[in-house]
PDB file of N, CA and C in Angstrom:
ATOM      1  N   UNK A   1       0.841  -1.181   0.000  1.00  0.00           N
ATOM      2  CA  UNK A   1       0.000   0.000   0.000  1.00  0.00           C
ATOM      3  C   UNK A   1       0.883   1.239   0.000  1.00  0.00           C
ATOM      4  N   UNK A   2       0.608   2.556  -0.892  1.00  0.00           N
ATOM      5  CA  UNK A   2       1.649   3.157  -0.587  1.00  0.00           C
ATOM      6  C   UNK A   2       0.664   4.868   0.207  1.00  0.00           C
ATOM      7  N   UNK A   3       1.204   5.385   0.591  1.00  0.00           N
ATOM      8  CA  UNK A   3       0.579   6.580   1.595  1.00  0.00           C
ATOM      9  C   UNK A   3       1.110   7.890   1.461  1.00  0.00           C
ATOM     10  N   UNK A   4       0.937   7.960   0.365  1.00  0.00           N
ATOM     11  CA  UNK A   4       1.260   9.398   0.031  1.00  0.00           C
ATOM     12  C   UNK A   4       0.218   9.886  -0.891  1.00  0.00           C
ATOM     13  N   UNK A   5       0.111  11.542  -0.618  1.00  0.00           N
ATOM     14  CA  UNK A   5      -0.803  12.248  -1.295  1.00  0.00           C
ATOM     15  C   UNK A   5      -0.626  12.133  -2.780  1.00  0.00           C
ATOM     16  N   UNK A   6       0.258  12.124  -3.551  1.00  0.00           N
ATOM     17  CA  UNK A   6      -0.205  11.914  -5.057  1.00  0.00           C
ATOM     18  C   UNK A   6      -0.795  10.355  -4.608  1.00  0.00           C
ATOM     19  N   UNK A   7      -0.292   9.655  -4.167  1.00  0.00           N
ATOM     20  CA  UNK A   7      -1.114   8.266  -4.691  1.00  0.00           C
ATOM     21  C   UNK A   7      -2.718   8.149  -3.843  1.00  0.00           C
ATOM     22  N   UNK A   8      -2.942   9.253  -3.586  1.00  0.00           N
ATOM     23  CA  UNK A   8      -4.385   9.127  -2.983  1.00  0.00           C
ATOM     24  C   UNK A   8      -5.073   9.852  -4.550  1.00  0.00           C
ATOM     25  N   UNK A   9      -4.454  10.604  -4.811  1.00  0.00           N
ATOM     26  CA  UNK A   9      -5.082  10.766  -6.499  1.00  0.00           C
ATOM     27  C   UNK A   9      -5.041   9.457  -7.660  1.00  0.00           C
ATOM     28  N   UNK A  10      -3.786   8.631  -7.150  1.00  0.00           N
ATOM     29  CA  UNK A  10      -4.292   7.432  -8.360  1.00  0.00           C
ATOM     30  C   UNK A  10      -5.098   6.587  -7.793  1.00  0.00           C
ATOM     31  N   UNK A  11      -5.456   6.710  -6.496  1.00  0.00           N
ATOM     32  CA  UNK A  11      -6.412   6.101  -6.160  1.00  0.00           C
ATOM     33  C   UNK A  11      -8.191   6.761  -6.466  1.00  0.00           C
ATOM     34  N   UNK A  12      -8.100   7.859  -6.240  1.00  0.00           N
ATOM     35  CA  UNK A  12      -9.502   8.936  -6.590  1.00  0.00           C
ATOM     36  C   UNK A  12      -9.863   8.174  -7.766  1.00  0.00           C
ATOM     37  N   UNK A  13      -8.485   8.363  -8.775  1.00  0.00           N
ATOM     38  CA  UNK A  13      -9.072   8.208 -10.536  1.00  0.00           C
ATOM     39  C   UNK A  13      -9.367   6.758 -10.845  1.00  0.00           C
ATOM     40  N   UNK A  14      -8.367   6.273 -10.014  1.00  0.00           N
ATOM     41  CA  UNK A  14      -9.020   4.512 -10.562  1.00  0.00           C
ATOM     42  C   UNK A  14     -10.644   4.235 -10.170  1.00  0.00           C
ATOM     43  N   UNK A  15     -10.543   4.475  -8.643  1.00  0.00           N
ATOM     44  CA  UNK A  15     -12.259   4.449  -8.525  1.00  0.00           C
ATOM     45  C   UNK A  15     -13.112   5.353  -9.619  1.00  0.00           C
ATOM     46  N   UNK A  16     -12.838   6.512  -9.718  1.00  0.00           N
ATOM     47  CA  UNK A  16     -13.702   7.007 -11.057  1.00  0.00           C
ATOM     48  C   UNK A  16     -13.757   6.459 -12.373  1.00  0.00           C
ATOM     49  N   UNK A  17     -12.632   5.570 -12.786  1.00  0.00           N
ATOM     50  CA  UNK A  17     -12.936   4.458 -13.869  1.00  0.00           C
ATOM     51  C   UNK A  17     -13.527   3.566 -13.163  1.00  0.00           C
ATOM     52  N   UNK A  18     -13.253   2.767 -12.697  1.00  0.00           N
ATOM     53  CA  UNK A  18     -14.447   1.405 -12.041  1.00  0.00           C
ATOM     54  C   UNK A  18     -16.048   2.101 -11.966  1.00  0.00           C
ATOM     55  N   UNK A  19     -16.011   3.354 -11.834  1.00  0.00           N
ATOM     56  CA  UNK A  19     -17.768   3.967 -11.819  1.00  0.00           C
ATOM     57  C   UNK A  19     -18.479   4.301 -13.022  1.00  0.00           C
ATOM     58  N   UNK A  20     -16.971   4.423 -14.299  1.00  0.00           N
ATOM     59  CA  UNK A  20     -17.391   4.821 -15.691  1.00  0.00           C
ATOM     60  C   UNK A  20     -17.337   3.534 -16.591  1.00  0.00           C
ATOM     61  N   UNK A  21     -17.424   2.445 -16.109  1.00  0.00           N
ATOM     62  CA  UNK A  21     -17.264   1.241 -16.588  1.00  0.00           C
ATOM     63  C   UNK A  21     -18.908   0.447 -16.889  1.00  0.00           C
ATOM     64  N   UNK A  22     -18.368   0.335 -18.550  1.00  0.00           N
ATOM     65  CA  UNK A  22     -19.618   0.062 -19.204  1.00  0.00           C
ATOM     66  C   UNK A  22     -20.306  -1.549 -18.620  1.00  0.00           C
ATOM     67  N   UNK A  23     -21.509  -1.544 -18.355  1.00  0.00           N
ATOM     68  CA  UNK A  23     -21.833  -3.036 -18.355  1.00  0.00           C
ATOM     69  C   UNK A  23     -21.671  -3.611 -17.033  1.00  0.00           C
ATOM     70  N   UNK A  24     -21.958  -2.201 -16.186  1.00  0.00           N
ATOM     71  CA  UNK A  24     -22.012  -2.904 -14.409  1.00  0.00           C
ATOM     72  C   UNK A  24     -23.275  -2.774 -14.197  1.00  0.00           C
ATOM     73  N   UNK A  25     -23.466  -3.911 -13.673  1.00  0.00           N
ATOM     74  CA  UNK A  25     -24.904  -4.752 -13.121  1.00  0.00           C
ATOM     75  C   UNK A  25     -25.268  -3.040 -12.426  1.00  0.00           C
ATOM     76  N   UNK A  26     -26.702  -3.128 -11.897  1.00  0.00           N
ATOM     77  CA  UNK A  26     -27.463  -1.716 -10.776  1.00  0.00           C
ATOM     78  C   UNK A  26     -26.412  -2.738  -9.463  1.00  0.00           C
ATOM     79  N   UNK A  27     -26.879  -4.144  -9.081  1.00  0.00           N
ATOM     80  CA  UNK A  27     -25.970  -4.030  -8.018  1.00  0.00           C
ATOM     81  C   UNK A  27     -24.238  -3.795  -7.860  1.00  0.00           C
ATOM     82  N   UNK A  28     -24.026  -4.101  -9.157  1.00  0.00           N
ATOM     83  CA  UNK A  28     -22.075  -3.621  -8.875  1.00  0.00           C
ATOM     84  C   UNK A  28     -21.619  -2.443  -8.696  1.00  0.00           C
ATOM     85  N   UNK A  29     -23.105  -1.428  -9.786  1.00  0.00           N
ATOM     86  CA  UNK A  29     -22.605  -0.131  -9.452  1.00  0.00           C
ATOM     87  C   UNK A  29     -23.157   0.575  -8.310  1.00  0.00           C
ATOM     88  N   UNK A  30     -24.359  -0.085  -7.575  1.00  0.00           N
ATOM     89  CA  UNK A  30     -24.220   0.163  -6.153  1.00  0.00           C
ATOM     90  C   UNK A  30     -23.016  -0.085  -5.352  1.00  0.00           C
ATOM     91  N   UNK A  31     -22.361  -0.686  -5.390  1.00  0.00           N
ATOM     92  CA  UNK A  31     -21.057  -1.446  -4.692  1.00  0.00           C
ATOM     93  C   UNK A  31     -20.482  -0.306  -4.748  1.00  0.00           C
ATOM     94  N   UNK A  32     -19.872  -0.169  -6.343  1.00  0.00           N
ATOM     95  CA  UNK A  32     -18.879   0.702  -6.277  1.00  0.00           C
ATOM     96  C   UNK A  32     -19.255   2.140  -6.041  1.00  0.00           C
ATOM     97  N   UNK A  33     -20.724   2.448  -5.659  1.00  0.00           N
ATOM     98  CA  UNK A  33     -20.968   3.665  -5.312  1.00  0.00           C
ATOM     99  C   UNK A  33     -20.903   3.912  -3.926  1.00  0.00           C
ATOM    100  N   UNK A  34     -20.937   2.710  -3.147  1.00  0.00           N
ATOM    101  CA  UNK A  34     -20.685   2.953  -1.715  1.00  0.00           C
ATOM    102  C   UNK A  34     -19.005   2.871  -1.138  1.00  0.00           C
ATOM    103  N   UNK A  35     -18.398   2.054  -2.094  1.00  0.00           N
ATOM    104  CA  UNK A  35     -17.377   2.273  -2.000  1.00  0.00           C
ATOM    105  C   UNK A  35     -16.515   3.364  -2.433  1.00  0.00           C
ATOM    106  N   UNK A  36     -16.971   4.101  -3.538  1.00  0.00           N
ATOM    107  CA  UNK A  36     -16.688   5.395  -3.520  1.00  0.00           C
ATOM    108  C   UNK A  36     -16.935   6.487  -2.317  1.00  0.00           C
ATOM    109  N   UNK A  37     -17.614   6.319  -1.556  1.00  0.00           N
ATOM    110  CA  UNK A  37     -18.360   7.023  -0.858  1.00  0.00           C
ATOM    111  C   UNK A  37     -17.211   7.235   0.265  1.00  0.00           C
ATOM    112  N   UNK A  38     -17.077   5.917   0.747  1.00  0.00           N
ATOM    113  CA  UNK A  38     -16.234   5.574   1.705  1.00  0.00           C
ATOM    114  C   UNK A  38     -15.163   6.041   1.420  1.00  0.00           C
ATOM    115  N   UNK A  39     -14.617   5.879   0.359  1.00  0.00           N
ATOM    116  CA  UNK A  39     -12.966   6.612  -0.354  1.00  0.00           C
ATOM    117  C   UNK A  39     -12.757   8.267  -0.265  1.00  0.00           C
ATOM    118  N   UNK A  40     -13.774   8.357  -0.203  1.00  0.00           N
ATOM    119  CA  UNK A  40     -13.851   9.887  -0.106  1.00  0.00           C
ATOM    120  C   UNK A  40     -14.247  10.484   1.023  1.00  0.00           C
ATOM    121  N   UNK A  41     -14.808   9.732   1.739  1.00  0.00           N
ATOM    122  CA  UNK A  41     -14.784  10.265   3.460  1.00  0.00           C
ATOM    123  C   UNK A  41     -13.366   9.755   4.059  1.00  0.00           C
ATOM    124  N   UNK A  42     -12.604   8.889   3.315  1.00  0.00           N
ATOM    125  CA  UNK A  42     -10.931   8.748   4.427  1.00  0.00           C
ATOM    126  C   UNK A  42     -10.354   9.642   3.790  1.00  0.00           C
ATOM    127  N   UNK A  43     -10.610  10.087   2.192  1.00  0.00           N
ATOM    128  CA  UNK A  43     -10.063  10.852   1.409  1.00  0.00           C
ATOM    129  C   UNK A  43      -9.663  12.487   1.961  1.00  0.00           C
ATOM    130  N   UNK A  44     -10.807  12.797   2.601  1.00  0.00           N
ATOM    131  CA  UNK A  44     -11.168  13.684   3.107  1.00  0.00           C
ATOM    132  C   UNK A  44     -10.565  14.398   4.518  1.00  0.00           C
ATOM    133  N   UNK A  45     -10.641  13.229   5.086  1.00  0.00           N
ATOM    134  CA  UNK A  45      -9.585  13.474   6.367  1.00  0.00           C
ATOM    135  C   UNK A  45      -8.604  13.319   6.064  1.00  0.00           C
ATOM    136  N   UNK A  46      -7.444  12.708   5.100  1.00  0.00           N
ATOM    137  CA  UNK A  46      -6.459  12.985   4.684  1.00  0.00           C
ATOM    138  C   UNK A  46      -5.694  13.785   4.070  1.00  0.00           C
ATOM    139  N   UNK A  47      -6.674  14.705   2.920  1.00  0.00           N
ATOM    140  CA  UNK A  47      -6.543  16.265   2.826  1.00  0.00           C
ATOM    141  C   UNK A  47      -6.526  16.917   4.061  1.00  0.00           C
ATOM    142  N   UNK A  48      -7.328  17.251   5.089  1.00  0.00           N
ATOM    143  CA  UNK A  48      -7.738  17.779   5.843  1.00  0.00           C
ATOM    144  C   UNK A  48      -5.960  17.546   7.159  1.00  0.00           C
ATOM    145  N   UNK A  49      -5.829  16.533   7.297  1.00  0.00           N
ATOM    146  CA  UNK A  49      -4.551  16.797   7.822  1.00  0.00           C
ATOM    147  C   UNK A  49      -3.474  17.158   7.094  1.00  0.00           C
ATOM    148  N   UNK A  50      -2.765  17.011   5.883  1.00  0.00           N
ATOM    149  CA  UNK A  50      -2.006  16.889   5.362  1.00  0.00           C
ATOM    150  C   UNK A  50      -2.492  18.715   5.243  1.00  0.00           C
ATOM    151  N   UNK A  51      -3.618  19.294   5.290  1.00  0.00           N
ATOM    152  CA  UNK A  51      -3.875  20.737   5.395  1.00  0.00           C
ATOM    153  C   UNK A  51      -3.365  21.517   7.054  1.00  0.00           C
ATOM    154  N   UNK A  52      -3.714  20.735   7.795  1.00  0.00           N
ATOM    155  CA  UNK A  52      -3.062  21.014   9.098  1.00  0.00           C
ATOM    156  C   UNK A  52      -1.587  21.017   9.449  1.00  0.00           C
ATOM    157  N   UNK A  53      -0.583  20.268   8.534  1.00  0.00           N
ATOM    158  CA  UNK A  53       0.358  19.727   8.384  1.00  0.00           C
ATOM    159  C   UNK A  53       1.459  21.032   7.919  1.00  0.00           C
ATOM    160  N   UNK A  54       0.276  21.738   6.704  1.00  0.00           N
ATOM    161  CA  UNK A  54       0.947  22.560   5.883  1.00  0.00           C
ATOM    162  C   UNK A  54       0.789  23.911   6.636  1.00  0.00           C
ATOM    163  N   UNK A  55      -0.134  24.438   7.527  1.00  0.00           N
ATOM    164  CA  UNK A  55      -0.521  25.103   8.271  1.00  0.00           C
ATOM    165  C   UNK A  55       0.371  24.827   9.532  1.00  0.00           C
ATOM    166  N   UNK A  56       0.521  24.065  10.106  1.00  0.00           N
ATOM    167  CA  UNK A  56       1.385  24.543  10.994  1.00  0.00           C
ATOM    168  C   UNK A  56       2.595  24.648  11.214  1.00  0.00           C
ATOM    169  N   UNK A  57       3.501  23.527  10.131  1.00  0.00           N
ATOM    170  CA  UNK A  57       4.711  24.044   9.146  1.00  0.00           C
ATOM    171  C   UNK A  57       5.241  25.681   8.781  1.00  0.00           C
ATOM    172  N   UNK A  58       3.757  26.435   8.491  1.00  0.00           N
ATOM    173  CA  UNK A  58       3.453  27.767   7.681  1.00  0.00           C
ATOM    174  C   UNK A  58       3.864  28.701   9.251  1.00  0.00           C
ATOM    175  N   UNK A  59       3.152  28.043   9.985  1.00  0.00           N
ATOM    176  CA  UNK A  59       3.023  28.861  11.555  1.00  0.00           C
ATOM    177  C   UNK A  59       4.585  28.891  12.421  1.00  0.00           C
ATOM    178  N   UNK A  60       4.957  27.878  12.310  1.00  0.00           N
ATOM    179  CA  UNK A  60       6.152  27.625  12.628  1.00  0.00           C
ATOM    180  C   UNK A  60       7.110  28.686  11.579  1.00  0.00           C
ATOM    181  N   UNK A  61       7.231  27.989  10.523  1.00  0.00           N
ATOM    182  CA  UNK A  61       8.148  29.021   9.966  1.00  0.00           C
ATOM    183  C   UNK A  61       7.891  30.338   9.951  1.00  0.00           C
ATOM    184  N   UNK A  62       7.103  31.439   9.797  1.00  0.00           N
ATOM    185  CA  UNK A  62       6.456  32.701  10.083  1.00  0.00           C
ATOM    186  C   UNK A  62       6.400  33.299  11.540  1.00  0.00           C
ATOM    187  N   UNK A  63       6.478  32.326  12.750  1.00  0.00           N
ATOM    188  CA  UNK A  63       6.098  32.635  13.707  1.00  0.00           C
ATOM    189  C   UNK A  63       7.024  31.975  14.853  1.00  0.00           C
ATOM    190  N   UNK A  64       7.983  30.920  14.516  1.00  0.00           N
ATOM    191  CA  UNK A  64       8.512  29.822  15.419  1.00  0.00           C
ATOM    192  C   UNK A  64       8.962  30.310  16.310  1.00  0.00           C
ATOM    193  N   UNK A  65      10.352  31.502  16.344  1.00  0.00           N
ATOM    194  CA  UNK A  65      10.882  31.722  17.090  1.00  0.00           C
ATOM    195  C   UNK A  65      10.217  32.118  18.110  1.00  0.00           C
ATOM    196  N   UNK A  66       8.900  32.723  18.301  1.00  0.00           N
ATOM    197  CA  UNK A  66       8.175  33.657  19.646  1.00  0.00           C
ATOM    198  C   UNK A  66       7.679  32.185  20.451  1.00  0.00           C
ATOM    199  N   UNK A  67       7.214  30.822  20.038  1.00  0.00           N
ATOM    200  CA  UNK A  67       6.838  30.070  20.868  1.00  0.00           C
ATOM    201  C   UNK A  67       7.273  28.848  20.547  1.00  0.00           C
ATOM    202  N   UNK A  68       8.799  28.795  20.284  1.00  0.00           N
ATOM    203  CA  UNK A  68       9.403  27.703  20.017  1.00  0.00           C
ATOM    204  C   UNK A  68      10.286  27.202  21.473  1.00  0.00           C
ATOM    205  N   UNK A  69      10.463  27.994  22.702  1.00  0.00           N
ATOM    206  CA  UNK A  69      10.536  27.428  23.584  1.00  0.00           C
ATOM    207  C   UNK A  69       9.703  26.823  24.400  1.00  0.00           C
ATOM    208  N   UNK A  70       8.883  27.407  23.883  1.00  0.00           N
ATOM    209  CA  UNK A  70       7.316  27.117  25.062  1.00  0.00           C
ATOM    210  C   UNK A  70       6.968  25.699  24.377  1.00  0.00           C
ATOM    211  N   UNK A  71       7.683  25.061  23.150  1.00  0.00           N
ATOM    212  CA  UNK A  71       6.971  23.856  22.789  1.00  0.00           C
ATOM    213  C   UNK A  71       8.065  22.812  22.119  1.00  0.00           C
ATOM    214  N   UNK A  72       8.875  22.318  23.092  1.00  0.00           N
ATOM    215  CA  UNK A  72      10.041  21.765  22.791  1.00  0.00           C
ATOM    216  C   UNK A  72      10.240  20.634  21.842  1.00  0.00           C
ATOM    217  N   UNK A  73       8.680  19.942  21.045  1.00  0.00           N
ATOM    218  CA  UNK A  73       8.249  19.169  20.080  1.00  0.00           C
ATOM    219  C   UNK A  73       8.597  19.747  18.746  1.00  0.00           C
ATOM    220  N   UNK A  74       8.778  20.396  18.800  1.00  0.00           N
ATOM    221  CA  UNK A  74       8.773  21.557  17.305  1.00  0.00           C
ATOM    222  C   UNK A  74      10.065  21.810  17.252  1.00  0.00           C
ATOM    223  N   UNK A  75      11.175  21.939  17.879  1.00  0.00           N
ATOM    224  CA  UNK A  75      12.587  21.480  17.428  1.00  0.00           C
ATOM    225  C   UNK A  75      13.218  20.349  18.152  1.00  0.00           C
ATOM    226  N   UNK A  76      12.532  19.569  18.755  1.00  0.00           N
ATOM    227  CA  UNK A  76      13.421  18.394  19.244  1.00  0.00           C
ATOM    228  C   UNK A  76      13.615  18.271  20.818  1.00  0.00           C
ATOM    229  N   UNK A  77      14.257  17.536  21.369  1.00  0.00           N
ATOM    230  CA  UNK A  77      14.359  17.488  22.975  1.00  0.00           C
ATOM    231  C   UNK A  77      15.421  18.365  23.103  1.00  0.00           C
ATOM    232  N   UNK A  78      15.150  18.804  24.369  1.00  0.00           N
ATOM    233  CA  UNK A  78      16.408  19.576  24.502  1.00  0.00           C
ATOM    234  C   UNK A  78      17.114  19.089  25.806  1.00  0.00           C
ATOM    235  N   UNK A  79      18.457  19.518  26.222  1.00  0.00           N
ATOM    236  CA  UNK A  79      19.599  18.797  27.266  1.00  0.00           C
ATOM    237  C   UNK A  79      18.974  19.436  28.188  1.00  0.00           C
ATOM    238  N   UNK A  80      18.567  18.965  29.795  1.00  0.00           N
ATOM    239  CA  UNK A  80      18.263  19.490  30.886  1.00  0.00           C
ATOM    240  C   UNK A  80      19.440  18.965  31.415  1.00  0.00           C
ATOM    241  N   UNK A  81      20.038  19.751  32.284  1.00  0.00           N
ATOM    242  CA  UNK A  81      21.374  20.137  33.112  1.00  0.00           C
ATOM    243  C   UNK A  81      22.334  18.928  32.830  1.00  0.00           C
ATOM    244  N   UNK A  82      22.798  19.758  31.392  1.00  0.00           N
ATOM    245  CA  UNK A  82      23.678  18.587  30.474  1.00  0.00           C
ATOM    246  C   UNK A  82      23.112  17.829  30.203  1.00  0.00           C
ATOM    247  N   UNK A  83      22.158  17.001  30.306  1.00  0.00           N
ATOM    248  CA  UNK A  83      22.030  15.344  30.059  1.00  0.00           C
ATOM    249  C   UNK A  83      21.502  15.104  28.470  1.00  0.00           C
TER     250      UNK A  83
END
């Protein structure tokens, strides 16, 4: 399986051929209409972070230095008394 945003687009388009495909039964293309359905509600939350992703990337770089101590996740651990 691979997990990256272009391949959530060859995934979009393949399901949109399997839906433009001549000679599917009413029940296959029910199938593949619920399964579309479904593809596009995980689809969805996966834009939707990969939007949060880019947004707070955006925030960080524009803004890091004023609350980059206050959040020691955002550059890494840091040494408490040396260690």
């Amino acid at each position: 399986m691979k997990n990256r945003i272009t391949d959530l687009n060859d995934h979009l388009f393949a399901q949109m051929e399997r839906l433009s495909q001549e000679g599917l039964t009413s029940d296959e293309l029910e199938a593949e209409v619920q399964r579309t359905e479904a593809m596009v509600q995980i689809a969805d939350k996966i834009v939707d972070n990969a939007r949060l992703g880019i947004a707070a990337a955006t925030l960080v770089a524009n803004h890091g230095d004023r609350f980059r101590k206050d959040l020691p996740m955002l550059s890494g651990p840091r040494e408490i008394d040396g260690k």
